[in-house]
Protein backbone atom coordinates (compact mmCIF):
# COMPACT_ATOMS: atom_id res chain seq x y z
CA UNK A 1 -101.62 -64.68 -9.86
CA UNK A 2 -98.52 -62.25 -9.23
CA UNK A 3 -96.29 -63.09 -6.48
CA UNK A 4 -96.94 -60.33 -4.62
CA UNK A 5 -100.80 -61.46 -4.51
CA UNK A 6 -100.08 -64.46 -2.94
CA UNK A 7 -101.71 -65.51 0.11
CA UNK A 8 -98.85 -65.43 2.90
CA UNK A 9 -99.47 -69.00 4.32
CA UNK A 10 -98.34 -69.91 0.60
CA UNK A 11 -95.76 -67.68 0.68
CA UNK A 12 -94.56 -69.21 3.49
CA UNK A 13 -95.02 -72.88 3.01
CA UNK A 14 -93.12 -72.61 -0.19
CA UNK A 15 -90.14 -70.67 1.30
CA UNK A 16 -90.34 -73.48 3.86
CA UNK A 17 -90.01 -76.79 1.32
CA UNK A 18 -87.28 -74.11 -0.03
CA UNK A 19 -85.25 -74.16 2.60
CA UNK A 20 -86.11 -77.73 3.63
CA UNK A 21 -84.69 -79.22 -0.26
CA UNK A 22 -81.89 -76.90 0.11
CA UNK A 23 -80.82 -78.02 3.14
CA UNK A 24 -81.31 -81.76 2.02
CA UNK A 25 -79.85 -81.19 -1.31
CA UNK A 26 -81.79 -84.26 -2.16
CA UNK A 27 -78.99 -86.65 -1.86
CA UNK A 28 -78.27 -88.93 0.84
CA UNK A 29 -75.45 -87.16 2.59
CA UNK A 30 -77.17 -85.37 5.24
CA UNK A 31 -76.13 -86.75 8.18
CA UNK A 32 -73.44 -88.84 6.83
CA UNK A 33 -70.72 -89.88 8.49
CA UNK A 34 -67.59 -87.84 7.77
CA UNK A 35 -65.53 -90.46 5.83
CA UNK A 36 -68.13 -91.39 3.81
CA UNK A 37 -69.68 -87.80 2.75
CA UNK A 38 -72.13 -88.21 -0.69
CA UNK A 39 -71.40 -92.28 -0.56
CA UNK A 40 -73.67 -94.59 -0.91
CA UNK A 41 -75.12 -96.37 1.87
CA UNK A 42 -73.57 -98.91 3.96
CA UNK A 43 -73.77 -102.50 3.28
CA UNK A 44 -74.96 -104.53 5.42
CA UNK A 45 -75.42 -108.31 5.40
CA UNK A 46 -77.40 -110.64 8.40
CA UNK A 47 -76.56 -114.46 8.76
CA UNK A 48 -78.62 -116.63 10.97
CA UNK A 49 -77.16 -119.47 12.69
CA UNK A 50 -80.15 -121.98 13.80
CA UNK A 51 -78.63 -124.19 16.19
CA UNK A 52 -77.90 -121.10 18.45
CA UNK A 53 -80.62 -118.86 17.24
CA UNK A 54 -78.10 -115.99 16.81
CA UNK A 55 -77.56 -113.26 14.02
CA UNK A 56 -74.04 -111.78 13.13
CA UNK A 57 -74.97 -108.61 11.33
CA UNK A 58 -71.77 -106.93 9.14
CA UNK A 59 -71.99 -103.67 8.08
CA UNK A 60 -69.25 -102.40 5.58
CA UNK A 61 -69.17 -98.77 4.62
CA UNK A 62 -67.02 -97.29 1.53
CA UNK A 63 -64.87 -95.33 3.82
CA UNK A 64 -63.73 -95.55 7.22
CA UNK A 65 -66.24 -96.85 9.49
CA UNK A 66 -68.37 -94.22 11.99
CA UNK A 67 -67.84 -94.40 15.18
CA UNK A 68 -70.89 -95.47 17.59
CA UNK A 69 -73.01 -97.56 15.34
CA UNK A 70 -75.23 -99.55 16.74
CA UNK A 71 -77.46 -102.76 16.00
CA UNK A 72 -80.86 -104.21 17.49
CA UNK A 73 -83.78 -106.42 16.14
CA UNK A 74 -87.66 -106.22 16.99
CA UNK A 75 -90.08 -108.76 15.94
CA UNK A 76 -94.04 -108.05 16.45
CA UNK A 77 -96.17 -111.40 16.62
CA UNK A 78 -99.87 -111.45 17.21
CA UNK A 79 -99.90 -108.12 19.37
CA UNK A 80 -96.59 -108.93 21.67
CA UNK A 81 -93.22 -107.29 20.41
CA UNK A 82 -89.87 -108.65 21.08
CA UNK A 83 -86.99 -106.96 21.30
CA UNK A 84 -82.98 -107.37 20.85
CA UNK A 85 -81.80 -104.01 22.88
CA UNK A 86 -79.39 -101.76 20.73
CA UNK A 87 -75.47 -103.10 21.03
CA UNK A 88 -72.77 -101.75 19.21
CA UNK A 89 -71.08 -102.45 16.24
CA UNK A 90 -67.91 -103.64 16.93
CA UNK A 91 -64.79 -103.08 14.70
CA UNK A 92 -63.06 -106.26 12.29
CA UNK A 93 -59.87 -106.44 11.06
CA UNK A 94 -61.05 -104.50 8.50
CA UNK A 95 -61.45 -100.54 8.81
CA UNK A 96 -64.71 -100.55 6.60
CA UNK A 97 -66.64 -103.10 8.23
CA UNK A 98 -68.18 -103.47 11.69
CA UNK A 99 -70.14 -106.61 12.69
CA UNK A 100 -72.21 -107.87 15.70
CA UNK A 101 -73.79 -110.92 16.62
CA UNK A 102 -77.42 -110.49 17.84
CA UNK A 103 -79.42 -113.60 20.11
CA UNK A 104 -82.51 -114.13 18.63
CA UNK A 105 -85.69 -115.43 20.96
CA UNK A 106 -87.86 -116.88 19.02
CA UNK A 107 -88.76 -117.87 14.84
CA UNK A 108 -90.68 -115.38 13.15
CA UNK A 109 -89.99 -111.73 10.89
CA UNK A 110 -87.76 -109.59 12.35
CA UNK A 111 -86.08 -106.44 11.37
CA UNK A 112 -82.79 -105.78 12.27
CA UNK A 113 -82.18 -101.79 12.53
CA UNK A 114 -78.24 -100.59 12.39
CA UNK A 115 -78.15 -96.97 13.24
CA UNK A 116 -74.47 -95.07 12.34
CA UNK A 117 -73.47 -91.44 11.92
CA UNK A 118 -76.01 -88.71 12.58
CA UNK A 119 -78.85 -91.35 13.37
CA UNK A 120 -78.93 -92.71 9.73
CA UNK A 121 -81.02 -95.95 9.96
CA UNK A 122 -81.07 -99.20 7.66
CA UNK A 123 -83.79 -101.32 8.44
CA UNK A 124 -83.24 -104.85 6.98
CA UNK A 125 -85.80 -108.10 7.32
CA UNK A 126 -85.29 -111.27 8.18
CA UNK A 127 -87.14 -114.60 8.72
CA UNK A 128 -86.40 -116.87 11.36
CA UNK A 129 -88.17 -120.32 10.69
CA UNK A 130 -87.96 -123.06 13.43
């Protein structure tokens, strides 16, 4: 079928994914932070301390941390959710890395969420056993 023939609703839903991959350019870097335009994403690392039930979470990006970033964990058990409320990030004595410690309530799977630049989100699990 010629292009001209073409229904408009296709017409239209292909000059939409168009416009939506051209805008995304397929990479990652939408919504990057400045700094670290077309890197990779952060890394982040969790450790759990038992005794104290808290998590420091360290997040180290290849160029200069983004300002704002923010950290929170959410654990869903048998219908009930529990939730760490969003903190932020704080800087280290390194310019790359931002860290955080987080007060866990109770064992079980949680996911810790860090949010930085544009509302890019890494969602990383962890199991807290009693």
């Amino acid at each position: 079928m010629r292009a001209s023939h073409w229904p408009a609703s296709i017409v239209s839903a292909v000059a939409t994914a168009s416009f939506s991959l051209a805008s995304l350019g397929g990479s990652d870097a939408l919504g990057a932070p400045t700094a670290s335009k077309g890197a990779a994403k952060p890394t982040v690392s969790v450790s759990y301390a038992k005794p104290t039930r808290t998590a420091t979470v360290r997040v180290t990006f290849a160029g200069t941390a983004p300002p704002g970033a923010t950290v929170s964990a959410r654990m869903a058990m048998l219908g009930e959710t529990h939730v760490v409320n969003r903190i932020p990030l704080k800087q280290t004595g390194d310019p790359h890395t931002l860290q955080a410690t987080l007060r866990l309530s109770m064992s079980g799977a949680w996911t810790i969420q860090v949010i930085y630049g544009n509302s890019r989100e890494i969602d990383i699990p962890l199991k807290v056993r009693s």
